[in-house]
Protein backbone atom coordinates (compact mmCIF):
# COMPACT_ATOMS: atom_id res chain seq x y z
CA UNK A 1 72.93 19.56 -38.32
CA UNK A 2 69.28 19.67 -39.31
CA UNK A 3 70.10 20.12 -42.89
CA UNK A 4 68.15 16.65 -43.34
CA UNK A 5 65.09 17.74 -42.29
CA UNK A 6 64.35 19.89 -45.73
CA UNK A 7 64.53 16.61 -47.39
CA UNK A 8 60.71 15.69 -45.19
CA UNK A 9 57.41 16.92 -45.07
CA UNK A 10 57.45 17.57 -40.96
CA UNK A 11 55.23 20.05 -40.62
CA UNK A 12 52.65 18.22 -42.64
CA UNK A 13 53.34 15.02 -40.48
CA UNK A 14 52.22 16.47 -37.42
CA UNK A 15 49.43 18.12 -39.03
CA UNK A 16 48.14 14.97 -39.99
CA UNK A 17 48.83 14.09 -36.22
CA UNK A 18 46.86 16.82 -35.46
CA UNK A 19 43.57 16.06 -37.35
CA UNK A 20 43.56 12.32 -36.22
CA UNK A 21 43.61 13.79 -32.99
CA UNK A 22 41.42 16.36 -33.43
CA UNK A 23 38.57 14.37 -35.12
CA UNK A 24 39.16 11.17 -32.96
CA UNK A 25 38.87 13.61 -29.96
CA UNK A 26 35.02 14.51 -31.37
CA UNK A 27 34.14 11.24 -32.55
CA UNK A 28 35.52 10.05 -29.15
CA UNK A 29 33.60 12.39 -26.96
CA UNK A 30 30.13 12.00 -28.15
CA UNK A 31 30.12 8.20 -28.29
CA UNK A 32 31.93 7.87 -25.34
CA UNK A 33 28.82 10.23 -23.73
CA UNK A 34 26.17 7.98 -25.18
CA UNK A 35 28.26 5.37 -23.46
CA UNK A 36 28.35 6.74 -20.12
CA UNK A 37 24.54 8.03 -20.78
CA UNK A 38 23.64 4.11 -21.55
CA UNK A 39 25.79 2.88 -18.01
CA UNK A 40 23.66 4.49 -15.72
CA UNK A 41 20.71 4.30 -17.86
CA UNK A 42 17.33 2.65 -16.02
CA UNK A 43 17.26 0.29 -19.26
CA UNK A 44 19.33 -3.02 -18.12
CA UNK A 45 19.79 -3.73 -21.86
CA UNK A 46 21.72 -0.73 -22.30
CA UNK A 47 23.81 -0.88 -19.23
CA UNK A 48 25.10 -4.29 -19.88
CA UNK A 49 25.67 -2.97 -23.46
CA UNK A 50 27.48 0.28 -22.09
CA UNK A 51 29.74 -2.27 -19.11
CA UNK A 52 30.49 -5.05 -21.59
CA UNK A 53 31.70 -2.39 -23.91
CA UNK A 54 34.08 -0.85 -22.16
CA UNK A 55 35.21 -3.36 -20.24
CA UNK A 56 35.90 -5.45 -23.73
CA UNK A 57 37.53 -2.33 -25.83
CA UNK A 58 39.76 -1.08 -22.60
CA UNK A 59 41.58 -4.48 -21.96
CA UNK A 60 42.40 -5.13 -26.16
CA UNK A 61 45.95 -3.25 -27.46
CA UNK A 62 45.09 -0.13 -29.39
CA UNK A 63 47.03 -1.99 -32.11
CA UNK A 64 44.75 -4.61 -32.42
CA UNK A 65 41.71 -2.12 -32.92
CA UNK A 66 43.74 -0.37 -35.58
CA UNK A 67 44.51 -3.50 -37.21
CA UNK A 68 41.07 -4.91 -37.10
CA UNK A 69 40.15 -1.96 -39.20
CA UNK A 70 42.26 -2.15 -41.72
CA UNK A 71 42.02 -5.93 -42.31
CA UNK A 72 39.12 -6.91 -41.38
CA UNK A 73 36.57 -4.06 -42.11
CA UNK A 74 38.48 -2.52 -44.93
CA UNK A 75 40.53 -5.68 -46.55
CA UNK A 76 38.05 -8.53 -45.92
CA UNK A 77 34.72 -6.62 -45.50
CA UNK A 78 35.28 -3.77 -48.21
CA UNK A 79 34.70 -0.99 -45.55
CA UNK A 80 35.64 2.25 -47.09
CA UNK A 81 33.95 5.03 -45.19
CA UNK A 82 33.61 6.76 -48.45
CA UNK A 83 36.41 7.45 -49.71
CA UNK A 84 38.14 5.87 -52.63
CA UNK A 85 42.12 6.44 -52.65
CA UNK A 86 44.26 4.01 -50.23
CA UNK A 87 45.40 6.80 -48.07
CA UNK A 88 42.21 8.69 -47.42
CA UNK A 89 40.84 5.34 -46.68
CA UNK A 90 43.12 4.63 -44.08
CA UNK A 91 43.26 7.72 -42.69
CA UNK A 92 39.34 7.37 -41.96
CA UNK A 93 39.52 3.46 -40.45
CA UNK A 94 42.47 4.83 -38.23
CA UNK A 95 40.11 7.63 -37.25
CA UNK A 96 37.09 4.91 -36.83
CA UNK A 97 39.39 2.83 -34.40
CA UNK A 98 40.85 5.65 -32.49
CA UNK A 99 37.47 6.76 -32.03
CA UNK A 100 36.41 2.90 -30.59
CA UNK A 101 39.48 2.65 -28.08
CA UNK A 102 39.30 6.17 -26.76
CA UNK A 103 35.30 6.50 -26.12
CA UNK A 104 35.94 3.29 -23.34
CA UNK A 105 38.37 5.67 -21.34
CA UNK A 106 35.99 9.03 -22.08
CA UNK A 107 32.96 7.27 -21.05
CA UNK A 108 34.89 5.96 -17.73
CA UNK A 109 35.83 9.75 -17.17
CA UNK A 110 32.26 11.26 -17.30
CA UNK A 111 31.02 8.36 -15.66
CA UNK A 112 33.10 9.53 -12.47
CA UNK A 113 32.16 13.18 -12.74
CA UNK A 114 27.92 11.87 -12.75
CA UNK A 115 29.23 10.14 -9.67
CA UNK A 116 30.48 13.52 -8.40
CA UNK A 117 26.51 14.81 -8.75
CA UNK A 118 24.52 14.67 -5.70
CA UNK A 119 21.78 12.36 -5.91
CA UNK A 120 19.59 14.41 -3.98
CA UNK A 121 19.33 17.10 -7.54
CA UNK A 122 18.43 14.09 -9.62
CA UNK A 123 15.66 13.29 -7.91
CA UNK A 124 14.81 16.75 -7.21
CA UNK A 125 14.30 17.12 -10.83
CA UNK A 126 12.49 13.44 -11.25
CA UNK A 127 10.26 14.93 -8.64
CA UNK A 128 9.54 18.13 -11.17
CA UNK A 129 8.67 15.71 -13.61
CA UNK A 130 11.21 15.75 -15.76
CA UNK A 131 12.41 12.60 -17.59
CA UNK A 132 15.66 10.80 -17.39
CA UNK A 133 16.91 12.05 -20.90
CA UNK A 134 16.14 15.30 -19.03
CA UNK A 135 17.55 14.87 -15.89
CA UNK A 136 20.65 13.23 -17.03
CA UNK A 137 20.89 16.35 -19.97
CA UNK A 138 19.68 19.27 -18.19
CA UNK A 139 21.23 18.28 -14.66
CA UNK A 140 23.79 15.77 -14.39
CA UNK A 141 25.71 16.11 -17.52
CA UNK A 142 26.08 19.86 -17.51
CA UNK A 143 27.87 19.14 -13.43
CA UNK A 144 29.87 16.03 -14.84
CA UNK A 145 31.38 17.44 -17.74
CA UNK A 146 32.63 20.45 -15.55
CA UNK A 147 33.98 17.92 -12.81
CA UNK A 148 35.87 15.35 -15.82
CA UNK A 149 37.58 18.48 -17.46
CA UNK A 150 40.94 17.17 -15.50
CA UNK A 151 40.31 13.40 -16.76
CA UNK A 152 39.34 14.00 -20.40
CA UNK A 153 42.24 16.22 -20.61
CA UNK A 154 44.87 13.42 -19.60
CA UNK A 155 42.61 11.17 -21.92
CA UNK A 156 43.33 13.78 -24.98
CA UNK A 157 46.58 14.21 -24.31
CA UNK A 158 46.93 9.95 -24.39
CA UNK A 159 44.60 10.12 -27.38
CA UNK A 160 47.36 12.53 -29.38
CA UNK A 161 50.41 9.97 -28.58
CA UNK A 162 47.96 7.23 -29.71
CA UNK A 163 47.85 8.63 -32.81
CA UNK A 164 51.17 7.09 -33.41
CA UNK A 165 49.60 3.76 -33.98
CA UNK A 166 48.33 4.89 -37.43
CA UNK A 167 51.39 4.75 -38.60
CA UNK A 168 50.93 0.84 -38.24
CA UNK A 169 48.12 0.89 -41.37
CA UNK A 170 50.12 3.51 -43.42
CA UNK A 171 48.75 6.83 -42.09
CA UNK A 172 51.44 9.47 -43.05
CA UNK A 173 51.63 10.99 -39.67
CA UNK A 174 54.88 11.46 -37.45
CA UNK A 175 55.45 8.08 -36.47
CA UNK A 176 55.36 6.91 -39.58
CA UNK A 177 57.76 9.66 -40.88
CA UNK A 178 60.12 9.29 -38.04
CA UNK A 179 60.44 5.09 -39.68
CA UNK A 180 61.34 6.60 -42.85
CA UNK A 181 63.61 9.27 -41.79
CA UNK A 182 65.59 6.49 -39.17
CA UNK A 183 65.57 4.09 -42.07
CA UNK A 184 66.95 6.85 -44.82
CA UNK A 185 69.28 8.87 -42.36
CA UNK A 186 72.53 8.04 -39.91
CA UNK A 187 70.44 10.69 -37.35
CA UNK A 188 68.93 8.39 -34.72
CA UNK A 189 69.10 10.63 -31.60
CA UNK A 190 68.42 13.98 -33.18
CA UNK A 191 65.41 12.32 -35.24
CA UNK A 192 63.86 10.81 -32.10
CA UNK A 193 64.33 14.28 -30.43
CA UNK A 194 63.00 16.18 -33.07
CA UNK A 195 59.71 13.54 -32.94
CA UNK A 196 59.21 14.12 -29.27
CA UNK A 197 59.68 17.52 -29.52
CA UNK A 198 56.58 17.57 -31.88
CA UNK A 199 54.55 15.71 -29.37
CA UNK A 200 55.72 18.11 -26.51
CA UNK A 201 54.75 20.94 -28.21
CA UNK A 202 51.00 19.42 -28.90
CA UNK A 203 50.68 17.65 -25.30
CA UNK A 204 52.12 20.39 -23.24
CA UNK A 205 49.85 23.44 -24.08
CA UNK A 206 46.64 21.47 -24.48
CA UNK A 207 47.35 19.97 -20.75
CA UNK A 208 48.40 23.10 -19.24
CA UNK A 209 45.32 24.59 -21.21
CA UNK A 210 42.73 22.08 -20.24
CA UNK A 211 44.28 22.41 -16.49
CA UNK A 212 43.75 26.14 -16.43
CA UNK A 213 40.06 25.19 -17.76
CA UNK A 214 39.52 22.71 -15.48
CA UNK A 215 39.79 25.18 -12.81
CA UNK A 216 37.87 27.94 -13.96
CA UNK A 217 34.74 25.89 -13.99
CA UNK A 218 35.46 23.35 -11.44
CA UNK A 219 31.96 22.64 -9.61
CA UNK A 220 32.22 24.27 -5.68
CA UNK A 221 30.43 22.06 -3.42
């Protein structure tokens, strides 16, 4: 029954999956940091920055983004990140714009957890003498990035099913396979089975993971 499946690279599908994920998830978490860092900033500049940001990238399809990319950095701008082959190209712009969409929803998520921070230890520290870059990295972010464990693991786990946009720009990952296989094989059902099967296995463990994590160094007040 799953004689067809010899015929496709699956394994290396999902590990392409896996490293859009993976570096998206970086790329993702430190601008989406600077983000939150810049929205409750004391420069106004930076907070409208940080506001209109997120606001703007959170209401616009993830398709668009991914799109955008492609045609307009890479097609009509020349944008090549470096690299010189079509796929590699790609492969980085779908990165880029996975990077731009998710950092809106990480920087929403840390932003909660510095609400979780008394304000009483920030200015406790301010009253040490310690800057805001200091405060905000020494104090605050340490506390919010133990409370936001539970909301940047559901925004992971939407990151790796967002992957699947890729496929829209011609990354080779498992979206993109399972269009080929549907379009090559009478298998329908058992293809879109074995797809989300792939996805459960990669979502499941890293949620029940980041759970257990999120537990362990959950902040007691």
């Amino acid at each position: 029954m799953f004689d067809f499946l010899e015929d496709y690279d699956l394994l290396g599908a999902f590990w392409t999956t896996v490293q859009l994920a993976a570096l998206s998830a970086v790329g993702s978490l430190i601008w989406g940091t600077l983000l939150a860092a810049m929205r409750v900033g004391p420069v106004p500049l930076m907070r409208g920055f940080g506001t209109a940001y997120v606001n703007t990238v959170r209401n616009i399809p993830l398709t668009v983004i991914i799109l955008f990319t492609s045609l307009g950095l890479s097609q009509t701008l020349g944008v090549t990140l470096g690299a010189d082959d079509f796929e590699t190209i790609n492969f980085r712009l779908a990165v880029l714009g996975l990077i731009l969409y998710t950092s809106a929803f990480v920087c929403e998520a840390l932003r909660s957890g510095i609400n979780t921070v008394p304000v009483g230890q920030a200015e406790a520290a301010r009253a040490l003498g310690l800057s805001f870059n200091q405060v905000l990295g020494l104090v605050v972010l340490p506390q919010a990035f133990r409370s936001s464990v539970g909301p940047l693991a559901n925004v992971l786990i939407a990151l790796i099913k967002n992957t699947t946009v890729a496929a829209a720009i011609g990354v080779a990952e498992a979206a993109l396979l399972m269009k080929e296989m549907i379009e090559n094989e009478a298998q329908l059902l058992l293809i879109s089975a074995v797809i989300a099967f792939g996805f459960v296995v990669l979502t499941l463990p890293t949620g029940l993971f980041l759970g257990w994590v999120g537990k362990k160094v959950a902040v007691k007040r």
